[in-house]
C-alpha atoms as a PDB file:
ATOM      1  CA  UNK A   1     -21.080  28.338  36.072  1.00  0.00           C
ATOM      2  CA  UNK A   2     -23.515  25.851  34.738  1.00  0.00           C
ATOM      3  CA  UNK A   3     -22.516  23.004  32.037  1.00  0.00           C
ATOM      4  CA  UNK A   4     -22.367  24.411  28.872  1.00  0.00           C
ATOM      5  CA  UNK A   5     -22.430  27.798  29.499  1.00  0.00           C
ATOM      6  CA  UNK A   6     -20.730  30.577  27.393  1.00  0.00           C
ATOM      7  CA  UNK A   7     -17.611  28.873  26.077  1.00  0.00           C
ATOM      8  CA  UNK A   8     -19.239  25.617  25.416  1.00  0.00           C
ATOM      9  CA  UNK A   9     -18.014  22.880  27.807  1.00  0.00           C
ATOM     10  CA  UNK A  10     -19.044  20.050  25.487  1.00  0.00           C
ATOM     11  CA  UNK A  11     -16.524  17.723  23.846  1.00  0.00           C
ATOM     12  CA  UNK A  12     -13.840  19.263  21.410  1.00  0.00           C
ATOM     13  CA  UNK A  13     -12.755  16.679  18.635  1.00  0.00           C
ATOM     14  CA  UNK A  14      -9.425  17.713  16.733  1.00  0.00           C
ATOM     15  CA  UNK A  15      -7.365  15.369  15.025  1.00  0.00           C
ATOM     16  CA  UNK A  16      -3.025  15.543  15.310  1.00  0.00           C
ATOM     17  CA  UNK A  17      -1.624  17.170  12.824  1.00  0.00           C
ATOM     18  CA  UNK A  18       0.219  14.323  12.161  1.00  0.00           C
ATOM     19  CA  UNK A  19      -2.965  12.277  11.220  1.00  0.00           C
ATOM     20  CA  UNK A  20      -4.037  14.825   9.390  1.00  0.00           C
ATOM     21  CA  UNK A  21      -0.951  14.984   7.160  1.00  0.00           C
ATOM     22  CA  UNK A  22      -1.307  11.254   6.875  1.00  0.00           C
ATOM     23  CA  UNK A  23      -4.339  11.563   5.526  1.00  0.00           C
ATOM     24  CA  UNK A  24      -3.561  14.162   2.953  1.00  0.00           C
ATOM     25  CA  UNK A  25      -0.846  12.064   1.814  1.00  0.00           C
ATOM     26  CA  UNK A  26      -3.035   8.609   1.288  1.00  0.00           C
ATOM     27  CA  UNK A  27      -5.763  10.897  -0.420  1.00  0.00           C
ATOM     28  CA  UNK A  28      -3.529  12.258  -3.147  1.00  0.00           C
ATOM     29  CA  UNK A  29      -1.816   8.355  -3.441  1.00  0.00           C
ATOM     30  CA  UNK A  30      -5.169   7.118  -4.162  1.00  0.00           C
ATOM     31  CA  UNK A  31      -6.283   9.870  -5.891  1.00  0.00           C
ATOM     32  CA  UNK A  32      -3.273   9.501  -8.677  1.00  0.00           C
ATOM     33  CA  UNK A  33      -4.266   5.143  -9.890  1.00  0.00           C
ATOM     34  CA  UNK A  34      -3.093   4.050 -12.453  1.00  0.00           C
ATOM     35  CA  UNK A  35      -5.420   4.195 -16.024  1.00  0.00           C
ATOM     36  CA  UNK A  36      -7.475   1.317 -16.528  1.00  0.00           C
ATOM     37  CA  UNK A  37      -5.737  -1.145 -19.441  1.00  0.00           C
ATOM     38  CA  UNK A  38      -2.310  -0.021 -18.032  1.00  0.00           C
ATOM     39  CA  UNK A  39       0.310  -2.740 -18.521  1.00  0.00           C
ATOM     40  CA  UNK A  40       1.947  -3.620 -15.182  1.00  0.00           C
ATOM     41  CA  UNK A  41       5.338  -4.255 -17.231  1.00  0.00           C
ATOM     42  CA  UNK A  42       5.515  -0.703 -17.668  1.00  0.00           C
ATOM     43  CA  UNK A  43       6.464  -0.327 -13.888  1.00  0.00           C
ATOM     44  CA  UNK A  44       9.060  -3.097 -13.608  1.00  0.00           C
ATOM     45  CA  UNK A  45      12.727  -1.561 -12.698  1.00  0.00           C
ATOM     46  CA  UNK A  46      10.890   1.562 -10.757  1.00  0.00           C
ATOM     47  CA  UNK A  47       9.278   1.317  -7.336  1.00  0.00           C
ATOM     48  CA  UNK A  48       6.748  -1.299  -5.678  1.00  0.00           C
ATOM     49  CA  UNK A  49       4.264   1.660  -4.739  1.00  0.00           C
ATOM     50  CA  UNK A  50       4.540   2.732  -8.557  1.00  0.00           C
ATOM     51  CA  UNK A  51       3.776  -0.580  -9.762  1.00  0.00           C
ATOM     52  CA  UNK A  52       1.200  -0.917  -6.774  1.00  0.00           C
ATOM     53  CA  UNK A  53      -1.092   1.787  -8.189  1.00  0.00           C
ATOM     54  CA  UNK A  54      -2.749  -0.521 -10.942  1.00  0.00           C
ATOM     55  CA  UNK A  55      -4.834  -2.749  -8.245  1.00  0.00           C
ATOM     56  CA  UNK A  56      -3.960  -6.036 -10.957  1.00  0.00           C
ATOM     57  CA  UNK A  57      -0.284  -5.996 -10.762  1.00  0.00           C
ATOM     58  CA  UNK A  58       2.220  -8.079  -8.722  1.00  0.00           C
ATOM     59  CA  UNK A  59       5.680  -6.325  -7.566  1.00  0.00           C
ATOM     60  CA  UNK A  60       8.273  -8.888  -7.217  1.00  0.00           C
ATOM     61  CA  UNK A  61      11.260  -7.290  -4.898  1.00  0.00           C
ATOM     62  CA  UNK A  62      13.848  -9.688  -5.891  1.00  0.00           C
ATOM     63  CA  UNK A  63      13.940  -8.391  -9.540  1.00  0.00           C
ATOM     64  CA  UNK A  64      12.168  -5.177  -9.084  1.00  0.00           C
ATOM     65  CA  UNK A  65       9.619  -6.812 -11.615  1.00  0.00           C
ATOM     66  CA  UNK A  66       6.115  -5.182 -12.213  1.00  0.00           C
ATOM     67  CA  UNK A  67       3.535  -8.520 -13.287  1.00  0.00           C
ATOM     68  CA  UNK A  68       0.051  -9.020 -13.881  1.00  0.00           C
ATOM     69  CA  UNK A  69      -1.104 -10.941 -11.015  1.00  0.00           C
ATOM     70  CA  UNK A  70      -2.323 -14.252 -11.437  1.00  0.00           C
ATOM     71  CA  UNK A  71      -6.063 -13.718 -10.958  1.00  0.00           C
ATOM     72  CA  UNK A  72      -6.813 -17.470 -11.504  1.00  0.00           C
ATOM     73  CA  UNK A  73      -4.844 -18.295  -8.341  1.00  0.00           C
ATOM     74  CA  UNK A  74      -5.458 -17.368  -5.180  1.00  0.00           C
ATOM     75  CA  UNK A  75      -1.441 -17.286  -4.327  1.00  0.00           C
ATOM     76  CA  UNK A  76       1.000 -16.341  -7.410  1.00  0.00           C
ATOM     77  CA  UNK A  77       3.295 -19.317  -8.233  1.00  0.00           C
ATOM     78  CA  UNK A  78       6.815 -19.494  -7.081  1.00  0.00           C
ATOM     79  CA  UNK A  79       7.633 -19.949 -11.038  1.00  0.00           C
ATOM     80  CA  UNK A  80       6.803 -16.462 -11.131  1.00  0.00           C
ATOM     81  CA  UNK A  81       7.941 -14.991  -8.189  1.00  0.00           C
ATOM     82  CA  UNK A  82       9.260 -16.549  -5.027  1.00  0.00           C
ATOM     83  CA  UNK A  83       6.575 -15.913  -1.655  1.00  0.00           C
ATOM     84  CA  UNK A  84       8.735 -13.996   0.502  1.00  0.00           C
ATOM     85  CA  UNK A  85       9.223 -11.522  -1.884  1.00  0.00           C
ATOM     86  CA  UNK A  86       6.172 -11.072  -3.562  1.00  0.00           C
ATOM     87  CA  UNK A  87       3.763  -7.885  -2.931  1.00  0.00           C
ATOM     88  CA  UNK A  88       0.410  -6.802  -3.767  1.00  0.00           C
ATOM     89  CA  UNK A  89      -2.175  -4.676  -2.401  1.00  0.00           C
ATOM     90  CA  UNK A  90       0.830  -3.154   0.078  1.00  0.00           C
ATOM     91  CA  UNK A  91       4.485  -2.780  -0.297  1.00  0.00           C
ATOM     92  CA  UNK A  92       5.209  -2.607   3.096  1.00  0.00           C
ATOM     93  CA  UNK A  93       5.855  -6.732   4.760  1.00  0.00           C
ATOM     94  CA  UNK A  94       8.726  -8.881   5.775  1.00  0.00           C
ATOM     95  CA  UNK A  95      11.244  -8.979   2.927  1.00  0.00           C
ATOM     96  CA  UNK A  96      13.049 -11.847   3.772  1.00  0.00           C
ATOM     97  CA  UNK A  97      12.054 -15.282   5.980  1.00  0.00           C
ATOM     98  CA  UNK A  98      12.328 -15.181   9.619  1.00  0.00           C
ATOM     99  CA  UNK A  99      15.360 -16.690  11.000  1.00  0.00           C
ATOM    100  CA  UNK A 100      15.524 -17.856  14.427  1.00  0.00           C
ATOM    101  CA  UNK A 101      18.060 -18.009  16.386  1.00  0.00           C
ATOM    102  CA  UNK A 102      20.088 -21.447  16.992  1.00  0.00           C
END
């Protein structure tokens, strides 16, 4: 039989379903943002990906704290939330300092 005959012997791109799913799920995350104007104080004391959704707020893990992040700083200040435990952009990250062994 020659090379791309009747059934087509030419490259068949599928994606998992898994990817797929992922996918689906980021779409309808980004699709749901937070309005513009929203106060990021309104999301302290419920989750980081909550308070995540307005792009301008700061979740601080220790206190479960929703803030406006310090746009006139490149790093927020440890007065307002301590390094280690500060998130923005993602949730996901180390949530405590390494610790190597003795």
């Amino acid at each position: 039989m020659a090379f791309g005959g009747a059934r087509g012997l030419g490259p068949r791109w599928e994606l998992p379903r898994g990817a797929v799913a992922l996918f689906l799920l980021l779409l309808s995350a980004a699709a749901t943002p937070e309005p513009p104007g929203a106060a990021c104080s309104q999301n302290t004391n419920r989750t980081c990906e909550e308070c995540l959704r307005n792009v301008s707020c700061l979740w601080c893990h220790t206190n479960k704290a929703c803030l406006d992040y310090p746009v006139s700083r490149i790093l927020p200040p440890s007065s307002l939330c301590k390094l280690s435990s500060a998130r923005w952009g993602v949730c996901w990250g180390r949530s405590s300092p390494l610790r190597l062994a003795a």
